[in-house]
PDB file of N, CA and C in Angstrom:
ATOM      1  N   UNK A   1    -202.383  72.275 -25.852  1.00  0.00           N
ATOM      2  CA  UNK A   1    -203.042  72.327 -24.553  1.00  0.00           C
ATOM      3  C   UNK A   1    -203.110  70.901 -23.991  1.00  0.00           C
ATOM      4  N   UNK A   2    -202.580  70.754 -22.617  1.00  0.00           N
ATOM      5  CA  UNK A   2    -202.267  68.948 -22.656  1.00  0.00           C
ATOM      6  C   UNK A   2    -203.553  69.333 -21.094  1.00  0.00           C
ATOM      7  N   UNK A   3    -203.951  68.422 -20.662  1.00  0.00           N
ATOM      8  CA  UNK A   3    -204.830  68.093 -19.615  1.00  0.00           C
ATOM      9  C   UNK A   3    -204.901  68.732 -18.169  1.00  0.00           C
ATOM     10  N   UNK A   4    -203.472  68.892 -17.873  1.00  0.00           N
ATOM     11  CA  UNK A   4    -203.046  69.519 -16.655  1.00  0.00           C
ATOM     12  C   UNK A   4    -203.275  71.484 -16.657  1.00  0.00           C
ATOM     13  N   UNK A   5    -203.079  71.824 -18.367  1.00  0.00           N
ATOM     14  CA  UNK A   5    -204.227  73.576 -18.555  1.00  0.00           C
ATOM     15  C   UNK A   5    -205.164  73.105 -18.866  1.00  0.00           C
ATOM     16  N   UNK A   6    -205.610  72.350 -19.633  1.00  0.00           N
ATOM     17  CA  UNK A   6    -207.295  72.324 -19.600  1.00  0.00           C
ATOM     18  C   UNK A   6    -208.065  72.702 -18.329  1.00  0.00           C
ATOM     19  N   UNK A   7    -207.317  71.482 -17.109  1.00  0.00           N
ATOM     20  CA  UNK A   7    -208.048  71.501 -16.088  1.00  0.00           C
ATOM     21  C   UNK A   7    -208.122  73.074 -14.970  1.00  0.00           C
ATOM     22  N   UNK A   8    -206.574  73.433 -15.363  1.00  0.00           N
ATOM     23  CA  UNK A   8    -206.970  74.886 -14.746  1.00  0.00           C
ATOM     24  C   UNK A   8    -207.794  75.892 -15.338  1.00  0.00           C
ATOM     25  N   UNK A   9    -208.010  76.051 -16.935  1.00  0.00           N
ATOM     26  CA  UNK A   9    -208.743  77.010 -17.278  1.00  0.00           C
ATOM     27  C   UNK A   9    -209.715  76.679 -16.857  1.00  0.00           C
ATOM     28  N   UNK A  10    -210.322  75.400 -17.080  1.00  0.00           N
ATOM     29  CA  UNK A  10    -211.739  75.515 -16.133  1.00  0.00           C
ATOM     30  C   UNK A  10    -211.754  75.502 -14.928  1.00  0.00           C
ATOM     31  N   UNK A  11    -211.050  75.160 -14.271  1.00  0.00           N
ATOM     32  CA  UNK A  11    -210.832  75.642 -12.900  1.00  0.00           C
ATOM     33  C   UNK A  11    -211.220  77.202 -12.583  1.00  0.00           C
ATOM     34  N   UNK A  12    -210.272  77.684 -13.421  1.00  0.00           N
ATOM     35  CA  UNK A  12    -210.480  79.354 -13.266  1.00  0.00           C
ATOM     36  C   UNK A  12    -211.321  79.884 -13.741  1.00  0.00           C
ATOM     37  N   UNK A  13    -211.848  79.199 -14.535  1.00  0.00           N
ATOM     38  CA  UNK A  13    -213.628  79.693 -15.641  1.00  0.00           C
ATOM     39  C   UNK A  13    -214.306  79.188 -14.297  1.00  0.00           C
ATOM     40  N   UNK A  14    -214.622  78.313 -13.823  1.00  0.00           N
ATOM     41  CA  UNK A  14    -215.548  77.865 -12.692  1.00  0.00           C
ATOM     42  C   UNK A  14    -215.339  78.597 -11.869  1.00  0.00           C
ATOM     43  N   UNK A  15    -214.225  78.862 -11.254  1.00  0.00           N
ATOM     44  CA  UNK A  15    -213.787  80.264  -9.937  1.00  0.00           C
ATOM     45  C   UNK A  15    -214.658  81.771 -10.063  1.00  0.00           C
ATOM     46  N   UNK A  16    -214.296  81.745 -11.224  1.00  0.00           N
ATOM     47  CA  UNK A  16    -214.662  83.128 -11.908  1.00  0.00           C
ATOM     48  C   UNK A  16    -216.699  83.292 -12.166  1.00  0.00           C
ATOM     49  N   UNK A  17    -216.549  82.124 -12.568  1.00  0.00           N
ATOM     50  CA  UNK A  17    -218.376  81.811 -12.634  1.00  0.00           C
ATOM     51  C   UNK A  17    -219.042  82.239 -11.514  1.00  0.00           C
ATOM     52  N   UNK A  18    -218.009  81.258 -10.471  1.00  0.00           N
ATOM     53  CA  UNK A  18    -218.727  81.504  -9.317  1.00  0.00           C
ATOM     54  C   UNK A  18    -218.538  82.651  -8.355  1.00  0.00           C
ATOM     55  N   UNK A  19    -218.060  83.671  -8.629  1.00  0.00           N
ATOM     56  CA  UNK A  19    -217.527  84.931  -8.349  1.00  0.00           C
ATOM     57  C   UNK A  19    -218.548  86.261  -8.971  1.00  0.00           C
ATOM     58  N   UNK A  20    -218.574  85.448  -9.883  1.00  0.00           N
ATOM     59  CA  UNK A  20    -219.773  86.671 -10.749  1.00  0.00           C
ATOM     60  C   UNK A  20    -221.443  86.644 -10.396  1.00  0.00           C
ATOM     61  N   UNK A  21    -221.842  85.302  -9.930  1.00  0.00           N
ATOM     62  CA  UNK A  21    -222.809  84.949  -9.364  1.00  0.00           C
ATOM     63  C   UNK A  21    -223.115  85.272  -8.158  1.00  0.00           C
ATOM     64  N   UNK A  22    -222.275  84.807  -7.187  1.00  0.00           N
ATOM     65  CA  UNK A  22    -222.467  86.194  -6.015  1.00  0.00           C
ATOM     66  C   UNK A  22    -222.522  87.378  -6.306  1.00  0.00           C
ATOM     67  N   UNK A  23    -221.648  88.246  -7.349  1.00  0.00           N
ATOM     68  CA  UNK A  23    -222.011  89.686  -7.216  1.00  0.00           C
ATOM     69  C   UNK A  23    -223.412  89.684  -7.760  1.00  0.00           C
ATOM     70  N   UNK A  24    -223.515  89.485  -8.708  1.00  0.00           N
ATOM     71  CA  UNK A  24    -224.930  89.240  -9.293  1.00  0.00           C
ATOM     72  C   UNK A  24    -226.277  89.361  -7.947  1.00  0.00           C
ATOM     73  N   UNK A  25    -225.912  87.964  -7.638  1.00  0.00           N
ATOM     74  CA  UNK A  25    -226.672  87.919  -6.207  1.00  0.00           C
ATOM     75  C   UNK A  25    -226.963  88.873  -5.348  1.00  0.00           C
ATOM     76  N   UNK A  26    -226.041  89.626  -4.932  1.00  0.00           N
ATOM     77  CA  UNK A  26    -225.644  90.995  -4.055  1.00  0.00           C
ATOM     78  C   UNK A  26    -226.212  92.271  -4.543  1.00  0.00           C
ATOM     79  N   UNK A  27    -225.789  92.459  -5.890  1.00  0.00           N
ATOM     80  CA  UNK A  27    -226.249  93.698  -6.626  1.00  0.00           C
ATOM     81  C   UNK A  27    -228.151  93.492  -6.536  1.00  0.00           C
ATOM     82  N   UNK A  28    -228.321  92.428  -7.128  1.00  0.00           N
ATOM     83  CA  UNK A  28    -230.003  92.351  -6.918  1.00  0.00           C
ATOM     84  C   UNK A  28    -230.452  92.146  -5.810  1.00  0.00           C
ATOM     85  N   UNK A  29    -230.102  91.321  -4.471  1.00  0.00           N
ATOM     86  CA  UNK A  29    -230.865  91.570  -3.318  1.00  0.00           C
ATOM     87  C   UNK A  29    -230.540  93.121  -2.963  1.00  0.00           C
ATOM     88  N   UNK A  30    -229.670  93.851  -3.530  1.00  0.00           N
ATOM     89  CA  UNK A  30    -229.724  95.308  -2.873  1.00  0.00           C
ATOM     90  C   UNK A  30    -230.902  96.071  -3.731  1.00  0.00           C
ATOM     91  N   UNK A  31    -230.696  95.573  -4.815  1.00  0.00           N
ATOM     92  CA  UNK A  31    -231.499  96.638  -5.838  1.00  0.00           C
ATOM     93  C   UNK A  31    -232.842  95.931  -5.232  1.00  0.00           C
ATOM     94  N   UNK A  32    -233.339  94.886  -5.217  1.00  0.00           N
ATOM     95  CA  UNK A  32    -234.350  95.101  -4.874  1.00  0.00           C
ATOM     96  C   UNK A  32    -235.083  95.533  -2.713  1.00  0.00           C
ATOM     97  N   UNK A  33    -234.276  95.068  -2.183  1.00  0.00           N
ATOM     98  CA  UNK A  33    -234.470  95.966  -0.933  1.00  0.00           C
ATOM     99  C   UNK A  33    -234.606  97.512  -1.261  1.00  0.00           C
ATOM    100  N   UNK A  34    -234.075  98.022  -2.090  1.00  0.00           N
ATOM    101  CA  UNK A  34    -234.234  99.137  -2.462  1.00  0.00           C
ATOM    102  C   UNK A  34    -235.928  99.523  -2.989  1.00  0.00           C
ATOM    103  N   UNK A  35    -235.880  98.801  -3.937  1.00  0.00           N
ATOM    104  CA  UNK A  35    -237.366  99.022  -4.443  1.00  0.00           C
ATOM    105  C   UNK A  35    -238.199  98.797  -3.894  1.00  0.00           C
ATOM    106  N   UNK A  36    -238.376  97.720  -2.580  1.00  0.00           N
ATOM    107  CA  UNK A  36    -239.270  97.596  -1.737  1.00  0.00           C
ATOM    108  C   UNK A  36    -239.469  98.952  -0.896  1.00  0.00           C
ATOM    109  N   UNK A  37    -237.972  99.130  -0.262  1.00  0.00           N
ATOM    110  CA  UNK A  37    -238.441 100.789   0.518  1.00  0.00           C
ATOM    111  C   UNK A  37    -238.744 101.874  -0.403  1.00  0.00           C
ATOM    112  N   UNK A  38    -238.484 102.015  -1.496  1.00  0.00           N
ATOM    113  CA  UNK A  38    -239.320 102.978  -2.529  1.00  0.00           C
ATOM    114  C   UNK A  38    -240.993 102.467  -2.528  1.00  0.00           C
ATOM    115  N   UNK A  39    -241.098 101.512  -2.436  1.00  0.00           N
ATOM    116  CA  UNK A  39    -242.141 101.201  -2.517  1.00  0.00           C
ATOM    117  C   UNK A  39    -243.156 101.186  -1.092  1.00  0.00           C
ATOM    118  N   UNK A  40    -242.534 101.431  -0.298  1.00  0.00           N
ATOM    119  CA  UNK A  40    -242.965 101.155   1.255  1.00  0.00           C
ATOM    120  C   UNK A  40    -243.507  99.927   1.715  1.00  0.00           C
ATOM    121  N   UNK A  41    -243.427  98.923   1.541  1.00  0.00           N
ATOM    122  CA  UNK A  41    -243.609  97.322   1.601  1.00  0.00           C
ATOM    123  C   UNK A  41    -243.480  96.830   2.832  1.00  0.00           C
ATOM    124  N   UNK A  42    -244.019  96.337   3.576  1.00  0.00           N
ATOM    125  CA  UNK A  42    -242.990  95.761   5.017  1.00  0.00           C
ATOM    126  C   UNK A  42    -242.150  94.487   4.608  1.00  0.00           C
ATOM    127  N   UNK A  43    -241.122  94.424   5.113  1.00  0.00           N
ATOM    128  CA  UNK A  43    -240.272  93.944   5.209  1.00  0.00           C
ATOM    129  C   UNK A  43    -240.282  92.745   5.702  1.00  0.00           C
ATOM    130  N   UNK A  44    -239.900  91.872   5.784  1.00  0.00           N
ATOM    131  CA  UNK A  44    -239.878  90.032   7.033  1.00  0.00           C
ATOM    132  C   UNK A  44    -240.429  90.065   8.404  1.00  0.00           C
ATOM    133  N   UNK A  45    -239.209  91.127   8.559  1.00  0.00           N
ATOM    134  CA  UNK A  45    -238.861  91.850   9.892  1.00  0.00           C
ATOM    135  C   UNK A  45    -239.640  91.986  10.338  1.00  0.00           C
ATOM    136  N   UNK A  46    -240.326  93.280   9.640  1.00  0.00           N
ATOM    137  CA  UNK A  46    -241.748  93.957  10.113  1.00  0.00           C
ATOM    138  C   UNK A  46    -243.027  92.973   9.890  1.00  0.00           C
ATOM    139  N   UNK A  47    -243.118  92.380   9.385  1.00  0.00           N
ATOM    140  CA  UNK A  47    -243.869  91.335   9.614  1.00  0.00           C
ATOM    141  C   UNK A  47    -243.813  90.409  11.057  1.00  0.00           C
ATOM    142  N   UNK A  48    -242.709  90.165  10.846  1.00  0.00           N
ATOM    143  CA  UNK A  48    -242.225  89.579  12.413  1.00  0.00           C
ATOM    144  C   UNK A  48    -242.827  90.348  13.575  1.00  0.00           C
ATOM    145  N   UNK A  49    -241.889  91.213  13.769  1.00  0.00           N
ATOM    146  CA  UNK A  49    -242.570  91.985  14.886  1.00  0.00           C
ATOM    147  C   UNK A  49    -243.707  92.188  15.120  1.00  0.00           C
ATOM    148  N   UNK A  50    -244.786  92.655  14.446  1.00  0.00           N
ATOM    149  CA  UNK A  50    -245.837  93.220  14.141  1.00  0.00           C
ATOM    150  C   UNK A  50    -246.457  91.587  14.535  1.00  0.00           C
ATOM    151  N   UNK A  51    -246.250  90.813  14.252  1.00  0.00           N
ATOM    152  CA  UNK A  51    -246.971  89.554  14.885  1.00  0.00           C
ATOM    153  C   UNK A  51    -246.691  89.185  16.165  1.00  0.00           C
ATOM    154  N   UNK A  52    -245.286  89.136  16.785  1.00  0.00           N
ATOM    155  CA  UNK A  52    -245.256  89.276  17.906  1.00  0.00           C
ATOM    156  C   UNK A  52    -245.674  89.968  18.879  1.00  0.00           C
ATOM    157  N   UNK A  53    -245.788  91.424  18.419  1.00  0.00           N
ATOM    158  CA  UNK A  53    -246.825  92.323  19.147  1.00  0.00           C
ATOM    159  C   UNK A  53    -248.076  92.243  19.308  1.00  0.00           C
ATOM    160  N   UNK A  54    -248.526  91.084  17.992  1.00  0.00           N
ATOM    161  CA  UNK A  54    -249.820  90.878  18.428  1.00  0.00           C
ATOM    162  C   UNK A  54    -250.413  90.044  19.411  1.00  0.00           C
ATOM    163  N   UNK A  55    -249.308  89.357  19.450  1.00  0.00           N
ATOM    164  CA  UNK A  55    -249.494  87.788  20.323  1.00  0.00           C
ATOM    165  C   UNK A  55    -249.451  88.514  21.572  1.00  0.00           C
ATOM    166  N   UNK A  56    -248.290  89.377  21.984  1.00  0.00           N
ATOM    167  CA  UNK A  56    -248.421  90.142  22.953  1.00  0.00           C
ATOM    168  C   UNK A  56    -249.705  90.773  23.534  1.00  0.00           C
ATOM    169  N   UNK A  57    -249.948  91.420  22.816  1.00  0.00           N
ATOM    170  CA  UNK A  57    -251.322  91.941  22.943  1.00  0.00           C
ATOM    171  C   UNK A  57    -252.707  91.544  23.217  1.00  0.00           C
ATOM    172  N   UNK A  58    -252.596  90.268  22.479  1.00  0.00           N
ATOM    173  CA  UNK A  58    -253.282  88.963  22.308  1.00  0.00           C
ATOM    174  C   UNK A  58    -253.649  88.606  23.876  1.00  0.00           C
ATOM    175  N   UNK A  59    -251.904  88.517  24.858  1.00  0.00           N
ATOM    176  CA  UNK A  59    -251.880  87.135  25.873  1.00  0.00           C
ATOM    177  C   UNK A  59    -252.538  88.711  27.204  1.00  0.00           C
ATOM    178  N   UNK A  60    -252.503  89.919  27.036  1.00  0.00           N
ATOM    179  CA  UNK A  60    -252.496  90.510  27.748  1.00  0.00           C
ATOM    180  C   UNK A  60    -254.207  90.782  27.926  1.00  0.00           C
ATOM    181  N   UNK A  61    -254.673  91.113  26.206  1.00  0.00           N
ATOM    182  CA  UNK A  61    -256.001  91.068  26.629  1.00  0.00           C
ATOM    183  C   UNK A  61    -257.098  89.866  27.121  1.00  0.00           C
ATOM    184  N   UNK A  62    -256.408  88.426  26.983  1.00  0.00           N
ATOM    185  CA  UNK A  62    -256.654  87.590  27.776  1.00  0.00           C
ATOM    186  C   UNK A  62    -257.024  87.561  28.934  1.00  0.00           C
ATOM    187  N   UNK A  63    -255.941  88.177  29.691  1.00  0.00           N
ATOM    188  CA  UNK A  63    -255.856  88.596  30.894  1.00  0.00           C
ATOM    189  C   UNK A  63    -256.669  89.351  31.606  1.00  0.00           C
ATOM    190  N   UNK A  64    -257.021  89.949  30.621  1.00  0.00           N
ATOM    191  CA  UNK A  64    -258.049  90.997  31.294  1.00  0.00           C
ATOM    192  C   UNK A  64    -258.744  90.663  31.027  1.00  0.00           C
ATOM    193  N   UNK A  65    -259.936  89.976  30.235  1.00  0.00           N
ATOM    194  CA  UNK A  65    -260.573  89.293  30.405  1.00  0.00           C
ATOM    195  C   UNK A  65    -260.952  88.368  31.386  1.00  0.00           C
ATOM    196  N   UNK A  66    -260.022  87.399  31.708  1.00  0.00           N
ATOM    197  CA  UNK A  66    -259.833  86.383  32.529  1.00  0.00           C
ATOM    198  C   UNK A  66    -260.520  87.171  34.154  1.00  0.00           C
ATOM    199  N   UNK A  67    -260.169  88.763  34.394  1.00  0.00           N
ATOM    200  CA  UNK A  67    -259.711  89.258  35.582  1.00  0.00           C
ATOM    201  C   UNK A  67    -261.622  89.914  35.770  1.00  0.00           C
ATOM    202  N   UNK A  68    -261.832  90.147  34.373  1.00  0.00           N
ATOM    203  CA  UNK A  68    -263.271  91.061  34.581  1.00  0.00           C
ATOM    204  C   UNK A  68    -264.408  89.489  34.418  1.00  0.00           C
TER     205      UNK A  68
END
């Protein structure tokens, strides 16, 4: 084995590393999005929104306030 395969097997061991780590990655952010909606959890998202609606809600009852 002279230097010039060394460097590709690890080349291709590192390729491959890093190939398996994304799926890895992928398989568990699915599996767990999954378990969150089994679980009924809110989500980022829904967090998001749900705050924006409040602010909404927030600037409107201001308003009415402001008006009475």
């Amino acid at each position: 084995l002279n230097k010039s395969q060394g460097a590709k097997i690890i080349k291709a061991w590192t390729e491959k590393a890093s190939k398996k780590r994304e799926d890895i990655n992928k398989t568990m952010s699915e599996i767990i999005g999954k378990t969150i909606g089994k679980m009924n959890l809110p989500t980022k998202d829904d967090i998001e929104r749900l705050n924006k609606k409040i602010e909404e809600l927030s600037k409107k009852l201001e308003e009415m306030e402001k008006k009475n």
